[in-house]
PDB file of N, CA and C in Angstrom:
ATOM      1  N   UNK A   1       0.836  -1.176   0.000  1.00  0.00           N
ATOM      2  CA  UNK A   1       0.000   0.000   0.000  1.00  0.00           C
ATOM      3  C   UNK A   1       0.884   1.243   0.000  1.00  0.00           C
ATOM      4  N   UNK A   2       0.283   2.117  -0.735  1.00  0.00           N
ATOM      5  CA  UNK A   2       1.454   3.656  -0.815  1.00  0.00           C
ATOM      6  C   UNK A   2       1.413   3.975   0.582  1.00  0.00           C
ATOM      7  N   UNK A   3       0.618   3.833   1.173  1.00  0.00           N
ATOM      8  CA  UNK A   3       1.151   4.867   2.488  1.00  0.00           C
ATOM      9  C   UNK A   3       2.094   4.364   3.561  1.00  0.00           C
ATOM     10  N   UNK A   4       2.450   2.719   2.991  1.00  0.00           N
ATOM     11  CA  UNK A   4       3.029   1.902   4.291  1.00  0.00           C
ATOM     12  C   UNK A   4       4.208   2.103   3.703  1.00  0.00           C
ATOM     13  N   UNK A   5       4.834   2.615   2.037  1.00  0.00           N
ATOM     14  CA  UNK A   5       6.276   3.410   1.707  1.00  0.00           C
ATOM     15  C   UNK A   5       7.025   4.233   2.419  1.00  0.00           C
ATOM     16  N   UNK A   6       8.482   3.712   2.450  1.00  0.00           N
ATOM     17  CA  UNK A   6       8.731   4.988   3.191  1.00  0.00           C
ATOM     18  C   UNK A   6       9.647   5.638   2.298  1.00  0.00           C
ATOM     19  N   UNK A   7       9.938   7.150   2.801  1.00  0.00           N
ATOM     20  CA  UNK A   7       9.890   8.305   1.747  1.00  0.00           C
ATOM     21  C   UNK A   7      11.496   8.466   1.419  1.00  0.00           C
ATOM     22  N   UNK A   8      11.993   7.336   1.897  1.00  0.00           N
ATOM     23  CA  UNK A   8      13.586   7.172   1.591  1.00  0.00           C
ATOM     24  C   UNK A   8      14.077   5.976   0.908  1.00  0.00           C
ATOM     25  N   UNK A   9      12.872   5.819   0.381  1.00  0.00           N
ATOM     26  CA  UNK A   9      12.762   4.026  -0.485  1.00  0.00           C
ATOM     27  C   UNK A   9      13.289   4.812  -1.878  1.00  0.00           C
ATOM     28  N   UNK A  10      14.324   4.502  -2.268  1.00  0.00           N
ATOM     29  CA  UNK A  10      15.497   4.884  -3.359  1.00  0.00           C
ATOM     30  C   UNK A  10      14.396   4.325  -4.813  1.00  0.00           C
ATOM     31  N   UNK A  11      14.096   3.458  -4.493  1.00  0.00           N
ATOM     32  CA  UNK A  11      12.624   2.417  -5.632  1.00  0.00           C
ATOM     33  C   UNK A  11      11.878   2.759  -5.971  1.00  0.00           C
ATOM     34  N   UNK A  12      11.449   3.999  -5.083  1.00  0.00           N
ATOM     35  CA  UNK A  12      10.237   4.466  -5.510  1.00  0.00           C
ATOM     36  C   UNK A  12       9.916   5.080  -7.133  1.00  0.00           C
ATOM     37  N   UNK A  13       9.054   5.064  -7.985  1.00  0.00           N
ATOM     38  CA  UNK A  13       8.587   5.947  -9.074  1.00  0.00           C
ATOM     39  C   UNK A  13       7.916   6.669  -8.990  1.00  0.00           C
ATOM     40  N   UNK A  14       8.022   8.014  -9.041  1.00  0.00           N
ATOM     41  CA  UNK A  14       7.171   9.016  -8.654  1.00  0.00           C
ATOM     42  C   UNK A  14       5.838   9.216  -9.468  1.00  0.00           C
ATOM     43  N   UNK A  15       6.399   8.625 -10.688  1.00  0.00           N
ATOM     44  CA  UNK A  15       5.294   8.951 -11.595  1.00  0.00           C
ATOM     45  C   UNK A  15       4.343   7.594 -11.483  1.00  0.00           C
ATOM     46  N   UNK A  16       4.873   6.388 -11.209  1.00  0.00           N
ATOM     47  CA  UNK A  16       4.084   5.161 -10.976  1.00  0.00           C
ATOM     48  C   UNK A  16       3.070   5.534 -10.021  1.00  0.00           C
ATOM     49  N   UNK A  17       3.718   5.972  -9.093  1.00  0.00           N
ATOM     50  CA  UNK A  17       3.145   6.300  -7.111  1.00  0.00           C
ATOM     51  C   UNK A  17       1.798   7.095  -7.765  1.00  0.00           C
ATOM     52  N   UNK A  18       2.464   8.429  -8.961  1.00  0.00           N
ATOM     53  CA  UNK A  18       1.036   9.591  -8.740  1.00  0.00           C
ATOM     54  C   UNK A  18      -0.286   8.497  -9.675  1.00  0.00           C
ATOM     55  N   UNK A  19       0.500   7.893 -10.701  1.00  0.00           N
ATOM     56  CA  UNK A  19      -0.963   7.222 -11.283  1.00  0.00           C
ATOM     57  C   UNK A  19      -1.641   6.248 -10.639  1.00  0.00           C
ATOM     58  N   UNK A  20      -0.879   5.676  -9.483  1.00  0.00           N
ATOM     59  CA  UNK A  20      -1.497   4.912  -8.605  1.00  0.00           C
ATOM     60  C   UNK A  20      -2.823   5.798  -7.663  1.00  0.00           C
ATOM     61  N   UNK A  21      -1.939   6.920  -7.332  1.00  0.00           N
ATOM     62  CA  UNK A  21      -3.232   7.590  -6.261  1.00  0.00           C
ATOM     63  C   UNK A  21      -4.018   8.514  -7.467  1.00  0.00           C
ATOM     64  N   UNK A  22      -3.642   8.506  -8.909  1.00  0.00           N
ATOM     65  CA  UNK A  22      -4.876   9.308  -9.446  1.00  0.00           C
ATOM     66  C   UNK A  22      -5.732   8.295  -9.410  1.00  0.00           C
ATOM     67  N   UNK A  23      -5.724   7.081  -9.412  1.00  0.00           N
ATOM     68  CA  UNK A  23      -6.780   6.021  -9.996  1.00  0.00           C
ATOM     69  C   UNK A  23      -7.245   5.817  -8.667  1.00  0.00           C
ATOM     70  N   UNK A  24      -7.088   5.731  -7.344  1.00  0.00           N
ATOM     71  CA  UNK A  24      -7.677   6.217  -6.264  1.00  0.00           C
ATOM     72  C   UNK A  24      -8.471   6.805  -6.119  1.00  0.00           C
ATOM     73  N   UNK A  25      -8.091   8.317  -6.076  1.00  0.00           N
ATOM     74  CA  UNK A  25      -8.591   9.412  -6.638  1.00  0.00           C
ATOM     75  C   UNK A  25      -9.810   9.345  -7.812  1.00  0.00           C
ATOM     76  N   UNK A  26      -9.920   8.839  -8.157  1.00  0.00           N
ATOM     77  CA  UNK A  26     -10.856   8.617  -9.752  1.00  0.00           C
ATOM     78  C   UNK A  26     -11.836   7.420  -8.921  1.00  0.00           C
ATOM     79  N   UNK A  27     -11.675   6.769  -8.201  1.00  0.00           N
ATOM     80  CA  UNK A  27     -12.529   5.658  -7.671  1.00  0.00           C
ATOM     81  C   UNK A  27     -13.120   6.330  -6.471  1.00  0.00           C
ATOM     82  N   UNK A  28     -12.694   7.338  -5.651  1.00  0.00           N
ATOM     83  CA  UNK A  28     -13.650   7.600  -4.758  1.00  0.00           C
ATOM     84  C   UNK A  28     -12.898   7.168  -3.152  1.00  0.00           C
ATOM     85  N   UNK A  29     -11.567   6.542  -3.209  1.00  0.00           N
ATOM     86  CA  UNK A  29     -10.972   6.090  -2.490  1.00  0.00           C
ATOM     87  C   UNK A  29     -10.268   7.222  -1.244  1.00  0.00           C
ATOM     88  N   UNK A  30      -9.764   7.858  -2.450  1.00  0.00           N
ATOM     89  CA  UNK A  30      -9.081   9.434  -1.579  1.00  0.00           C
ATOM     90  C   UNK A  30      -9.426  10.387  -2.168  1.00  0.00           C
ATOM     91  N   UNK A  31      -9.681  11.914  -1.648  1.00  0.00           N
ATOM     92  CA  UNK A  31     -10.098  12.932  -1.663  1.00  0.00           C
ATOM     93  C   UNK A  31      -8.895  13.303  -2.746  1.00  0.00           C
ATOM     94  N   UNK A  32      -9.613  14.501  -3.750  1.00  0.00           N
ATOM     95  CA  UNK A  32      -8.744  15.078  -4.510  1.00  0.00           C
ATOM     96  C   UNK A  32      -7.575  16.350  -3.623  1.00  0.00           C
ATOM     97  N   UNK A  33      -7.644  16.794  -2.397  1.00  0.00           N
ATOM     98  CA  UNK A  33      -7.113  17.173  -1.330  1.00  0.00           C
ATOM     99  C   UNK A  33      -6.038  15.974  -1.182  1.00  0.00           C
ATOM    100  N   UNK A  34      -6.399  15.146  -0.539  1.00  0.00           N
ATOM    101  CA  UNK A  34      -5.251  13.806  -0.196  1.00  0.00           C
ATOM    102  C   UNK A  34      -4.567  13.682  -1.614  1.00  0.00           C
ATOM    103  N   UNK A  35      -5.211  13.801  -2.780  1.00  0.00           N
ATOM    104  CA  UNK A  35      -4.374  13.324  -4.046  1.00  0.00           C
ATOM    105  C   UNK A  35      -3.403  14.194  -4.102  1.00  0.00           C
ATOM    106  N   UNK A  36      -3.504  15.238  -4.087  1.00  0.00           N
ATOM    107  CA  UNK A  36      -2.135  16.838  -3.902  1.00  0.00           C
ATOM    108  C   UNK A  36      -1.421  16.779  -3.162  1.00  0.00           C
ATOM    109  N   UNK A  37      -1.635  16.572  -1.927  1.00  0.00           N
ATOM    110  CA  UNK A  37      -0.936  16.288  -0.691  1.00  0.00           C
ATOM    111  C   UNK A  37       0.292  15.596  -1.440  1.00  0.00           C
ATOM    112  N   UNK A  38      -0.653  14.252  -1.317  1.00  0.00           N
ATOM    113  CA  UNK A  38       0.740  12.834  -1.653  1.00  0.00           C
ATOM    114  C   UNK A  38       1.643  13.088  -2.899  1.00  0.00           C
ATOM    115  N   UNK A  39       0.827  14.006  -3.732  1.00  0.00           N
ATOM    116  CA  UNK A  39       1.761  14.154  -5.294  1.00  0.00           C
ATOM    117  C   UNK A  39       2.732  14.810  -4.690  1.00  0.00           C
ATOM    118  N   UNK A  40       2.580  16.359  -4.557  1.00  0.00           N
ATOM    119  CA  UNK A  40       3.880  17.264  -3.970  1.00  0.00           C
ATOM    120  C   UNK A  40       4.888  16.614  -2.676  1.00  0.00           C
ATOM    121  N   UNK A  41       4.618  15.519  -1.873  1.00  0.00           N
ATOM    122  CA  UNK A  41       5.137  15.145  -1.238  1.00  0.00           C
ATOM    123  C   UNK A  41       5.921  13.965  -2.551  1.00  0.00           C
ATOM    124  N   UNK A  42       5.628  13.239  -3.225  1.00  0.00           N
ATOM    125  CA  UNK A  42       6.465  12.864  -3.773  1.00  0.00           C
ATOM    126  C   UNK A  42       7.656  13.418  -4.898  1.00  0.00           C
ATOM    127  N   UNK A  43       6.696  14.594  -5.333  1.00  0.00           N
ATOM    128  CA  UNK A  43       7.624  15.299  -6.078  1.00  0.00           C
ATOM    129  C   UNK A  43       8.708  16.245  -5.599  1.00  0.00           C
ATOM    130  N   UNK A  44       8.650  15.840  -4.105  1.00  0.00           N
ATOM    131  CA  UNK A  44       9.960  16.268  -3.252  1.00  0.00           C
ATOM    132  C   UNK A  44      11.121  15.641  -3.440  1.00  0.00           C
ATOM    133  N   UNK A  45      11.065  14.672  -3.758  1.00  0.00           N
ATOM    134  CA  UNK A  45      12.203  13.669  -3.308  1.00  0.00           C
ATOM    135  C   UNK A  45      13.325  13.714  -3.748  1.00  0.00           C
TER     136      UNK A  45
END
């Protein structure tokens, strides 16, 4: 699950991670609020 990642996992794909939580996002799963959150937090890295 994305949120059990941690944010120093070298593996990560940022762009995999965001289409994972847009399709979230698109299902009703997480708030389009939570979808921004998690993007800019990944596009920190």
């Amino acid at each position: 699950m994305i949120k059990n990642r941690r944010k120093n996992d070298k593996n990560i794909d940022p762009a995999k991670e965001i289409k994972e939580l847009n399709d979230l996002k698109n299902q009703g799963i997480i708030t389009e609020k939570e979808f921004e959150a998690k993007k800019r937090q990944l596009l920190d890295l």
